[in-house]
C-alpha atoms as a PDB file:
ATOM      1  CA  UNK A   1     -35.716  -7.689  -1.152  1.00  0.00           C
ATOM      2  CA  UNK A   2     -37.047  -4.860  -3.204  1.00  0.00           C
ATOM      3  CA  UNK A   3     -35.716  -2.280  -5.094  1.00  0.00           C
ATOM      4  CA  UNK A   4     -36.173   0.128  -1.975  1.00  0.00           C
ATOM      5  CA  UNK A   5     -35.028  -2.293   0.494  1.00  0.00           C
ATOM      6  CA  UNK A   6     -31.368  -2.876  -1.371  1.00  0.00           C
ATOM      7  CA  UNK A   7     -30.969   0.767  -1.599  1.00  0.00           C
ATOM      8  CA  UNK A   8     -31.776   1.144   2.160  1.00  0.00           C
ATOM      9  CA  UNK A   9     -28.807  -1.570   2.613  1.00  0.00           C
ATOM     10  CA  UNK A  10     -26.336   0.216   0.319  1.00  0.00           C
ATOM     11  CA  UNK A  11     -26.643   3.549   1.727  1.00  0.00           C
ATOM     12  CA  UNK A  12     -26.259   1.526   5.034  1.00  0.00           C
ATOM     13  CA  UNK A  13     -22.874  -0.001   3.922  1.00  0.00           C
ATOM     14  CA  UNK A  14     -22.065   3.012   2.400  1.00  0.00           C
ATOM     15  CA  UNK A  15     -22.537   5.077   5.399  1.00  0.00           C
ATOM     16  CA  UNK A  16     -20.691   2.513   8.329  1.00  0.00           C
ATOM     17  CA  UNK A  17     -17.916   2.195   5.967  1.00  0.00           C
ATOM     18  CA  UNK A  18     -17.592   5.959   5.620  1.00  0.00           C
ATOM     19  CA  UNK A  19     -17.274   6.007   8.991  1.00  0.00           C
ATOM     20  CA  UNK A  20     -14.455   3.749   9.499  1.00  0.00           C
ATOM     21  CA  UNK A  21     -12.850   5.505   7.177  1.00  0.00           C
ATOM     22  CA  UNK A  22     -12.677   8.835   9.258  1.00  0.00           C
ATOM     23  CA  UNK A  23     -12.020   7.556  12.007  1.00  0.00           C
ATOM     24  CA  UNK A  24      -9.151   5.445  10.705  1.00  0.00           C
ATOM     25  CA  UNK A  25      -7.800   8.752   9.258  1.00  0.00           C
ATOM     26  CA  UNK A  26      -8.291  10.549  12.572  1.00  0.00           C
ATOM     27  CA  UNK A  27      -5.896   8.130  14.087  1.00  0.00           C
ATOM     28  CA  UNK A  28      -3.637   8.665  11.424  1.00  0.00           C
ATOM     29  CA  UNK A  29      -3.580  11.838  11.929  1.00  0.00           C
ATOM     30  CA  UNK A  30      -1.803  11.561  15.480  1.00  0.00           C
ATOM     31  CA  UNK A  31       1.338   9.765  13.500  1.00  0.00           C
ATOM     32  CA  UNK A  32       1.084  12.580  10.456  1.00  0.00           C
ATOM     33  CA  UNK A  33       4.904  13.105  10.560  1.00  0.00           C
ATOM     34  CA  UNK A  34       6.688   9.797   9.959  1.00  0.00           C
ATOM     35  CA  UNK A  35       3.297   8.546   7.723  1.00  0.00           C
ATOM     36  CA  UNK A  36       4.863  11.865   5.959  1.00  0.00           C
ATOM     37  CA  UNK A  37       8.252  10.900   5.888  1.00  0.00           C
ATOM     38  CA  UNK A  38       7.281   7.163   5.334  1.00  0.00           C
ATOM     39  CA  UNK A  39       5.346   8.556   1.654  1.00  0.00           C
ATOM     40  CA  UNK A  40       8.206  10.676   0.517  1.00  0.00           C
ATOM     41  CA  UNK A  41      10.676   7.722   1.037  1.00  0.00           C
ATOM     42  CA  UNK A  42       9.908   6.704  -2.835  1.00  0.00           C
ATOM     43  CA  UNK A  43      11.068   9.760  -4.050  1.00  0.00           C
ATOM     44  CA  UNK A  44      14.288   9.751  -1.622  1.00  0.00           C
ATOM     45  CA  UNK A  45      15.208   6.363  -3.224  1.00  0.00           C
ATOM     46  CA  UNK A  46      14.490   7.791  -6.697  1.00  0.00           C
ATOM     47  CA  UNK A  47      16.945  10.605  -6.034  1.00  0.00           C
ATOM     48  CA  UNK A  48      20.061   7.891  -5.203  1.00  0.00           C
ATOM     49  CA  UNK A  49      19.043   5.776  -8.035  1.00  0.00           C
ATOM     50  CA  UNK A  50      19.724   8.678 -10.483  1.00  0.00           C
ATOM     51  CA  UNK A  51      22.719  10.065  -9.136  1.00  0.00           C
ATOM     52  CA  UNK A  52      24.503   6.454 -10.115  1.00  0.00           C
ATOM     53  CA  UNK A  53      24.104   7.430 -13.749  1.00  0.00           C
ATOM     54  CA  UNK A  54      23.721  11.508 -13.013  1.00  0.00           C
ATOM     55  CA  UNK A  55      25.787  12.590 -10.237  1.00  0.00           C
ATOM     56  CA  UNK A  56      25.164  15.929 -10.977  1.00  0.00           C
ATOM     57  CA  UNK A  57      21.109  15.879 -11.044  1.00  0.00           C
ATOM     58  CA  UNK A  58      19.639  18.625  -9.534  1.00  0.00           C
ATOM     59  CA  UNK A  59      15.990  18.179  -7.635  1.00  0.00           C
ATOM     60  CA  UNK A  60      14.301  19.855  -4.883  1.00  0.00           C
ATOM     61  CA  UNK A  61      11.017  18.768  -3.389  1.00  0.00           C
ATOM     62  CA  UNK A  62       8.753  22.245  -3.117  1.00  0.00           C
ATOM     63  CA  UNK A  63       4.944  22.704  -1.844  1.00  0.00           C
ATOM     64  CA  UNK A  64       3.356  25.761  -3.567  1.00  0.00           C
ATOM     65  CA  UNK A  65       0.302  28.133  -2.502  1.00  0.00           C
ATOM     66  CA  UNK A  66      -0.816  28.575   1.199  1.00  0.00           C
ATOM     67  CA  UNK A  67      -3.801  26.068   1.891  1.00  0.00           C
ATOM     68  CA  UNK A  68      -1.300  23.232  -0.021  1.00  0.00           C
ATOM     69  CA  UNK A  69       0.014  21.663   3.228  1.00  0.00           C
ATOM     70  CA  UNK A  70      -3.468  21.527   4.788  1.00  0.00           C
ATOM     71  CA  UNK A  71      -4.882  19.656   1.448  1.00  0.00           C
ATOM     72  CA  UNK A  72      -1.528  17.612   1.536  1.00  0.00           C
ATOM     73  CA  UNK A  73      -1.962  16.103   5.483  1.00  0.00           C
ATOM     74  CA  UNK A  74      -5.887  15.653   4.339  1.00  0.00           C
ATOM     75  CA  UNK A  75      -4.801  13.413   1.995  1.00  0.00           C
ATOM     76  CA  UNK A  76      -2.234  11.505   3.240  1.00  0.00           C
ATOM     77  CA  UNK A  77      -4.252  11.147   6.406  1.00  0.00           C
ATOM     78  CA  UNK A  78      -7.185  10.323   4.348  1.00  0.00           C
ATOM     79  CA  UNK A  79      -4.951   7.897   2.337  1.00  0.00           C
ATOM     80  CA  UNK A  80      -4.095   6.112   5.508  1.00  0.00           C
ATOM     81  CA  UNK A  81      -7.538   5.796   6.505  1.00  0.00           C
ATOM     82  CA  UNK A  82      -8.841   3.952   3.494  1.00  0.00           C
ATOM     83  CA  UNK A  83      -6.178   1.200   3.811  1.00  0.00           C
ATOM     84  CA  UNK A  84      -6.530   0.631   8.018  1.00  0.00           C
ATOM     85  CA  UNK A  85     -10.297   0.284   7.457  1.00  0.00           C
ATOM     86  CA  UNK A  86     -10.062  -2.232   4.246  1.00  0.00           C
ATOM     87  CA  UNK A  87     -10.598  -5.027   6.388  1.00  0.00           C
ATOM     88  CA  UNK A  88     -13.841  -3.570   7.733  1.00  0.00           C
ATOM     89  CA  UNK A  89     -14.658  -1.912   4.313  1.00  0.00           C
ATOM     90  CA  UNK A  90     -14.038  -4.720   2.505  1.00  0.00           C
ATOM     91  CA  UNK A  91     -16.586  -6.484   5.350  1.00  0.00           C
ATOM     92  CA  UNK A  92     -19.398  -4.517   4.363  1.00  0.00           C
ATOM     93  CA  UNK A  93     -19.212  -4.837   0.779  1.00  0.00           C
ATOM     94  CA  UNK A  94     -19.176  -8.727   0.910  1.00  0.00           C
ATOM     95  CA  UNK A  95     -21.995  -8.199   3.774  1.00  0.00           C
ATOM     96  CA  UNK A  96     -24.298  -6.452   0.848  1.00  0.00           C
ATOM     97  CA  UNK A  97     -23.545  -9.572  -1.503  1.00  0.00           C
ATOM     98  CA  UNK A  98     -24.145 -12.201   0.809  1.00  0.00           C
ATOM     99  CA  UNK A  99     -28.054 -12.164   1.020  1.00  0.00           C
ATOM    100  CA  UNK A 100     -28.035 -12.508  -2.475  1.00  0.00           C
ATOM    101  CA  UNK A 101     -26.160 -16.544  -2.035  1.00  0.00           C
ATOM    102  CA  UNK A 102     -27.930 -19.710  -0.613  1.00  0.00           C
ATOM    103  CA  UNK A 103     -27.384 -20.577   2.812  1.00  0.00           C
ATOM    104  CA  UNK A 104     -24.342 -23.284   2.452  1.00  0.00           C
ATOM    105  CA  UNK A 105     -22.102 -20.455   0.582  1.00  0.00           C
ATOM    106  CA  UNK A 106     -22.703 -18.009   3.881  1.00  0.00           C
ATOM    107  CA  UNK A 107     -19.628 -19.978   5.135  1.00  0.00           C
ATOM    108  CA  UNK A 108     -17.273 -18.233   2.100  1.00  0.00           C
ATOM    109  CA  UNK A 109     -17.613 -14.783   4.218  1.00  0.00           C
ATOM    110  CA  UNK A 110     -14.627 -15.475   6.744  1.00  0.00           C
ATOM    111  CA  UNK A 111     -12.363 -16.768   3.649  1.00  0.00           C
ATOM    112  CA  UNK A 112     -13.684 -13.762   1.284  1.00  0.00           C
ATOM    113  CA  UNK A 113     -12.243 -11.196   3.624  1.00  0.00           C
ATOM    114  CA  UNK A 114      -9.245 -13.355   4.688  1.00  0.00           C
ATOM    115  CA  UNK A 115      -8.556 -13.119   1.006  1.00  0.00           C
ATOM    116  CA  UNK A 116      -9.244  -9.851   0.162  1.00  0.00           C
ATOM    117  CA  UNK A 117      -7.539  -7.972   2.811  1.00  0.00           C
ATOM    118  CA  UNK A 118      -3.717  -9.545   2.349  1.00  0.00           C
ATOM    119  CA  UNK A 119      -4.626  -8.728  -1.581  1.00  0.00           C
ATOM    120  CA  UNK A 120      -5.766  -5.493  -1.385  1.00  0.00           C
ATOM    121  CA  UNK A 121      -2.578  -4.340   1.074  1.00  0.00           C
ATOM    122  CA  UNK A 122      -0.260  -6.624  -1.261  1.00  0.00           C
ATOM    123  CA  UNK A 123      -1.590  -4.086  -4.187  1.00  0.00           C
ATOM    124  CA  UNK A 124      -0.798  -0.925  -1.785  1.00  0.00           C
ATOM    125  CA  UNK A 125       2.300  -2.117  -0.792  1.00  0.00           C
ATOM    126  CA  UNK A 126       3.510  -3.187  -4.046  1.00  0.00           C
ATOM    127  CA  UNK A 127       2.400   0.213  -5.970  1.00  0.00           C
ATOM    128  CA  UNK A 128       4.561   1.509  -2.969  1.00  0.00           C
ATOM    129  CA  UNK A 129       7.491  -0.462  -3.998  1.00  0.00           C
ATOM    130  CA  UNK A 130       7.741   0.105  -7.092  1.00  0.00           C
ATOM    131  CA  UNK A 131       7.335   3.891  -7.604  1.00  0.00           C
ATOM    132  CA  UNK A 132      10.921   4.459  -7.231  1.00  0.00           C
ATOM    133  CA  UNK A 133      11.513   2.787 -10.089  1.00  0.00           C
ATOM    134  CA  UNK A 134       9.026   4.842 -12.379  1.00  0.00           C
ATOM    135  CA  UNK A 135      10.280   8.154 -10.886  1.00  0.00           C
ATOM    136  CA  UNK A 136      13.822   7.225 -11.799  1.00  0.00           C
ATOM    137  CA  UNK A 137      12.774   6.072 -15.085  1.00  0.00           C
ATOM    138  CA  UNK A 138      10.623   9.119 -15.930  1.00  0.00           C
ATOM    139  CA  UNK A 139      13.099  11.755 -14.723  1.00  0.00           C
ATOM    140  CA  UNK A 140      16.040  10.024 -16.528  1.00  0.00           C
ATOM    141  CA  UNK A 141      15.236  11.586 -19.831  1.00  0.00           C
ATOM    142  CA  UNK A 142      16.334  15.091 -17.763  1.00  0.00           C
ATOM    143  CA  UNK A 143      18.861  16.298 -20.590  1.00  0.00           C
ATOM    144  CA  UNK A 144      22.389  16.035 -18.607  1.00  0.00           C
ATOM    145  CA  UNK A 145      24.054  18.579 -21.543  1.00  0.00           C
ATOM    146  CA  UNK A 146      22.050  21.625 -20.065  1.00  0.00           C
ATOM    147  CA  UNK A 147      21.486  22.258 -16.515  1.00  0.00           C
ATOM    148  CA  UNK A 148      18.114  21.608 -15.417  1.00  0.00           C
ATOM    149  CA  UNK A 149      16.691  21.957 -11.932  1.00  0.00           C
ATOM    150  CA  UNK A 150      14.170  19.319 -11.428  1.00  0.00           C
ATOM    151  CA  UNK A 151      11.609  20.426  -9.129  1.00  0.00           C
ATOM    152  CA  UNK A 152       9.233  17.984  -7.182  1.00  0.00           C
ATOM    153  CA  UNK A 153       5.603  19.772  -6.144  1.00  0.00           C
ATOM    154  CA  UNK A 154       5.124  17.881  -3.687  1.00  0.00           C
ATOM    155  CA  UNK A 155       1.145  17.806  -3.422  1.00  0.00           C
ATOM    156  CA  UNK A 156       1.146  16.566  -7.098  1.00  0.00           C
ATOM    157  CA  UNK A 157       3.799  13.988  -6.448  1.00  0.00           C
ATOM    158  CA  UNK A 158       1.419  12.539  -3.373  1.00  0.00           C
ATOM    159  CA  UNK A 159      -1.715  12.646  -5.267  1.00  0.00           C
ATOM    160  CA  UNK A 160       0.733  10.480  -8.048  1.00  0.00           C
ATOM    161  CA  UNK A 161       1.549   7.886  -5.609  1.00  0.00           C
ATOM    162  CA  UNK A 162      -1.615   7.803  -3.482  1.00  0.00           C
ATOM    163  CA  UNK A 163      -3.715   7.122  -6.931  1.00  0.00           C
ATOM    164  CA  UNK A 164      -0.786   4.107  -7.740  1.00  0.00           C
ATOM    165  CA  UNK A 165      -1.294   2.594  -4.772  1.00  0.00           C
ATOM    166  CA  UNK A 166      -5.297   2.775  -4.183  1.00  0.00           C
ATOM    167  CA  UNK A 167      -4.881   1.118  -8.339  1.00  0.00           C
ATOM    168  CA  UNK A 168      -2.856  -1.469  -7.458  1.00  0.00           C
ATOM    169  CA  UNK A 169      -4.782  -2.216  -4.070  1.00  0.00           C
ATOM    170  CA  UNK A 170      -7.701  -2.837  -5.989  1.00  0.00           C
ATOM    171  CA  UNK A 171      -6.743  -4.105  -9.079  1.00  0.00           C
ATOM    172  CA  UNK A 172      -5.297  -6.994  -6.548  1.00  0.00           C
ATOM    173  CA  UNK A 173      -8.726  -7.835  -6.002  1.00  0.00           C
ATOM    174  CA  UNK A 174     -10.079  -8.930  -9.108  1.00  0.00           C
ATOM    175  CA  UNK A 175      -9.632 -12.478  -8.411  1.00  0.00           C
ATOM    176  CA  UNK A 176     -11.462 -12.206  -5.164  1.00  0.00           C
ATOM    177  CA  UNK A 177     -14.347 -10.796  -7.308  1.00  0.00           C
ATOM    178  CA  UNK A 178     -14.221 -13.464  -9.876  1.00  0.00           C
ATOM    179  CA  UNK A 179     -14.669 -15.977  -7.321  1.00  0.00           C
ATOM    180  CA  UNK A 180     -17.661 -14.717  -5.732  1.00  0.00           C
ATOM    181  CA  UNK A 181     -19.370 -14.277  -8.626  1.00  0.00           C
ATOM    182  CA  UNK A 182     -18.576 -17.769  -9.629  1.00  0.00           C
ATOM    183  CA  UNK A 183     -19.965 -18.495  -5.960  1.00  0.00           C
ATOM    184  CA  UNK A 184     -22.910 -16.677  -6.665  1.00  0.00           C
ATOM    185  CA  UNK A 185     -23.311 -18.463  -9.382  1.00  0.00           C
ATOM    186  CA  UNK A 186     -23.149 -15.420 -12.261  1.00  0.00           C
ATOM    187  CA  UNK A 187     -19.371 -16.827 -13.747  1.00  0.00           C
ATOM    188  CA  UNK A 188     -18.467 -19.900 -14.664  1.00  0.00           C
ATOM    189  CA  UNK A 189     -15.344 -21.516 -15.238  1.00  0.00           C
ATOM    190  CA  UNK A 190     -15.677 -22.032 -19.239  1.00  0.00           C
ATOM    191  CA  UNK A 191     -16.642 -18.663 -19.313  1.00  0.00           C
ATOM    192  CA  UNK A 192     -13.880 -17.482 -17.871  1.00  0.00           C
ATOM    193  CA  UNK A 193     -11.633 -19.698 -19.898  1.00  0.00           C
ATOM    194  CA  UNK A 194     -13.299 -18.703 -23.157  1.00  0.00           C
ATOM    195  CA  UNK A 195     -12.794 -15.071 -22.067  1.00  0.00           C
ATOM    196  CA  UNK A 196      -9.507 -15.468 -20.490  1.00  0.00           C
ATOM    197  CA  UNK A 197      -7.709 -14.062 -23.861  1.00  0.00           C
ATOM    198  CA  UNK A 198      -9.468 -10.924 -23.841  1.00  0.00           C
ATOM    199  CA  UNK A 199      -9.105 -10.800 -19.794  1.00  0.00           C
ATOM    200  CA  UNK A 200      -5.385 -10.576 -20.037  1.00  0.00           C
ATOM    201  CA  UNK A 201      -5.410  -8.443 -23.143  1.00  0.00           C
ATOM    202  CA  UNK A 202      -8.085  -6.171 -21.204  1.00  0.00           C
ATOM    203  CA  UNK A 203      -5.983  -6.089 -18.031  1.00  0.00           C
ATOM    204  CA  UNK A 204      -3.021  -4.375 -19.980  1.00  0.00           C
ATOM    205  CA  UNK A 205      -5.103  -1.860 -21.363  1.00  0.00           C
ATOM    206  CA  UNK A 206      -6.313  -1.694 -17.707  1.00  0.00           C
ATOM    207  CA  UNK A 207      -2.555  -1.357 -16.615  1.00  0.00           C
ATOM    208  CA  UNK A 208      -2.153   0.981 -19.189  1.00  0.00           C
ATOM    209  CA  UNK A 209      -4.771   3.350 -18.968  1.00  0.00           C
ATOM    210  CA  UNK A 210      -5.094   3.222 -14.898  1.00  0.00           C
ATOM    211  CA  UNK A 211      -1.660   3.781 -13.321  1.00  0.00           C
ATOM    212  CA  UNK A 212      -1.174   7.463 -13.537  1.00  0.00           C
ATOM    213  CA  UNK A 213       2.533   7.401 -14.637  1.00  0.00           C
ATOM    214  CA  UNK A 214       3.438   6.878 -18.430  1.00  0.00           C
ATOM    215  CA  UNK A 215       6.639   4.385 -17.939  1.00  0.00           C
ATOM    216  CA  UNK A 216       6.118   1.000 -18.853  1.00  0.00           C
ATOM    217  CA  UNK A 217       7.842  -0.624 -15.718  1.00  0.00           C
ATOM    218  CA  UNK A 218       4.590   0.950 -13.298  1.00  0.00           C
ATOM    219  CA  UNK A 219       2.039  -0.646 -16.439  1.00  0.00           C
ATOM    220  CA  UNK A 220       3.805  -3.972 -16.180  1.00  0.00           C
ATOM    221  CA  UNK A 221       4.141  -4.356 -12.565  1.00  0.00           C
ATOM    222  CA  UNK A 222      -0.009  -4.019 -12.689  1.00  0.00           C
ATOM    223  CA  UNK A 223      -0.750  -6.055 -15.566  1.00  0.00           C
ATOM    224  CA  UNK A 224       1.531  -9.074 -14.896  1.00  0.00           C
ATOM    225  CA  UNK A 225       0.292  -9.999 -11.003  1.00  0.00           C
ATOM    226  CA  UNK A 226      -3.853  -9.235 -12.209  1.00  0.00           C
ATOM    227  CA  UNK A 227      -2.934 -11.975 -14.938  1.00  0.00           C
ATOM    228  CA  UNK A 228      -1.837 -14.397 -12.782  1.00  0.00           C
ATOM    229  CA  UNK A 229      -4.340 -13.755  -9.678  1.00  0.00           C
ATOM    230  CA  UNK A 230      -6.946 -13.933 -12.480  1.00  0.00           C
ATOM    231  CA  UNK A 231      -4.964 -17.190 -13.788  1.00  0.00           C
ATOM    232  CA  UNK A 232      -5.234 -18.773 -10.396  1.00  0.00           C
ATOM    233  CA  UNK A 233      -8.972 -17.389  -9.739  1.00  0.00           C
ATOM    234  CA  UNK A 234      -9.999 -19.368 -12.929  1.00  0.00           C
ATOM    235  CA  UNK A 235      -8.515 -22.378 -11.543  1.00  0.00           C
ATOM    236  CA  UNK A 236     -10.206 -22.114  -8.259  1.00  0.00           C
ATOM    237  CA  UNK A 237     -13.482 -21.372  -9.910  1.00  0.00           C
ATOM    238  CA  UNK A 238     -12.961 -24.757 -11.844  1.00  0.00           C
ATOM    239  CA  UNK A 239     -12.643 -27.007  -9.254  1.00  0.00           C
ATOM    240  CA  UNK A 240     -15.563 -24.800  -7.219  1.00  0.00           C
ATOM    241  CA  UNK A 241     -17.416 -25.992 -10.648  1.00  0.00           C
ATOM    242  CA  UNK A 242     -16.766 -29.676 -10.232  1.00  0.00           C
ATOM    243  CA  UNK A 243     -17.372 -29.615  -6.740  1.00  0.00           C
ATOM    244  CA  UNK A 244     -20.958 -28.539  -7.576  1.00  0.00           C
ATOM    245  CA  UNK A 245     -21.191 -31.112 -10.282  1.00  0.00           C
ATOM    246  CA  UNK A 246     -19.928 -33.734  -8.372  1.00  0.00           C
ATOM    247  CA  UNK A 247     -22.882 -32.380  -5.774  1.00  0.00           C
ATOM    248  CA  UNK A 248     -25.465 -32.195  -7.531  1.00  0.00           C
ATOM    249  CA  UNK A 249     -25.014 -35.977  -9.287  1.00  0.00           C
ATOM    250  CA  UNK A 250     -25.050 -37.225  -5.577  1.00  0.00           C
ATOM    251  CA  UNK A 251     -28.326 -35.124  -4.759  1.00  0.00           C
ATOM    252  CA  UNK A 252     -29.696 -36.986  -8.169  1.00  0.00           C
ATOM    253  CA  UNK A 253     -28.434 -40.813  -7.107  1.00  0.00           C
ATOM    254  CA  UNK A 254     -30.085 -40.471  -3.540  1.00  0.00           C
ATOM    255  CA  UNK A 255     -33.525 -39.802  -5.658  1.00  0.00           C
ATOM    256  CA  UNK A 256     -36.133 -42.265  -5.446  1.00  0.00           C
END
């Protein structure tokens, strides 16, 4: 296709996938309240962590200015949204790639998005999970000689966990990436294994610099799954590399 013609198709993916998206978060927004109570769980948890070590912490959750609570549902229903349309999302940006691959590697579409999908909400669900953990490890360092009341803005503390979890969501799908490329023929496996050093070295900057809270634990729990799933995407990329080999040498005996 041309120039023109791709951009035709990307503002086409761009636009049905936009879609989705709203009306996922319209639906959402019938089941605001527990989706509300289900996002402030983390900090809940946080809270009974803490008082095993500080009984006498003192926190209150607060929203400030007028418009805050409209801007808060937006985004939590909004938040909601993007992860109940992944799977179609997720559809329509493998649906842009796949005119660029040959006919026989058409078939990879079904096991793309079965892949990509269970990833993407493993990321979610695991920058879910362990957010407790970071808020209890950032508010320990709350002096305990002077009383301090610790209180949570609550729009700020969403935006905190929504950005975690939309991070960790799609740092889980670098492997899926690597593998199409090497599908599409862009990466191969010695490529990846003479980069694989600076990968994992790159992906704990990534950890580093991406998750929005400072602790270590939240930079850890990233960095240490993306090196394995990009471990175990180099290995499937390898034998997808022999497989081709082993192709293409039967292609060359039949030969005249």
């Amino acid at each position: 296709m041309s120039l023109g013609d791709h951009l035709r198709e990307l503002r086409y993916r761009v636009i049905v996938s936009s879609l989705a998206i709203v009306a996922m978060t319209i639906v959402v927004a019938f089941f605001y309240n527990p989706v509300y109570t289900f996002m402030l769980s983390p900090w809940v948890q946080a809270v009974e962590v803490l008082k095993v070590t500080n009984p006498n912490i003192d926190t209150q959750a607060v929203i400030t200015g007028v418009a805050t609570p409209l801007m808060l549902a937006i985004k939590i229903c909004a938040m909601g949204g993007l992860v109940l349309s992944s799977p179609f999302w997720l559809y329509q940006f493998w649906a842009y790639i796949v005119p660029a691959l040959l006919a026989r590697e058409k078939k990879w579409a079904l096991l793309f998005l079965a892949a990509a999908v269970p990833l993407f909400g493993s990321g979610v669900a695991v920058g879910y999970v362990i957010l407790p953990q970071a808020i209890s490890v950032m508010m320990a360092f709350t002096p305990q000689s002077v009383p301090v009341l610790n209180l949570l803005e609550i729009n700020q503390f969403l935006e905190l966990m929504l950005q975690l979890m939309v991070i960790f969501g799609l740092g889980f799908l670098m492997p899926v990436v690597v593998v199409g490329l090497n599908l599409a023929g862009v990466v191969k496996a010695t490529q990846l294994a003479k980069a694989r050093i600076y990968v994992i070295f790159g992906t704990f900057v990534f950890g580093a610099a991406a998750t929005p809270s400072t602790d270590p634990f939240s930079m850890l729990a990233l960095a240490i799954p993306m090196t394995i799933l990009f471990l175990l995407a180099e290995v499937i990329c390898r034998f997808n590399d022999r497989r081709k080999l082993r192709k293409q040498r039967m292609e060359l005996a039949v030969l005249p």
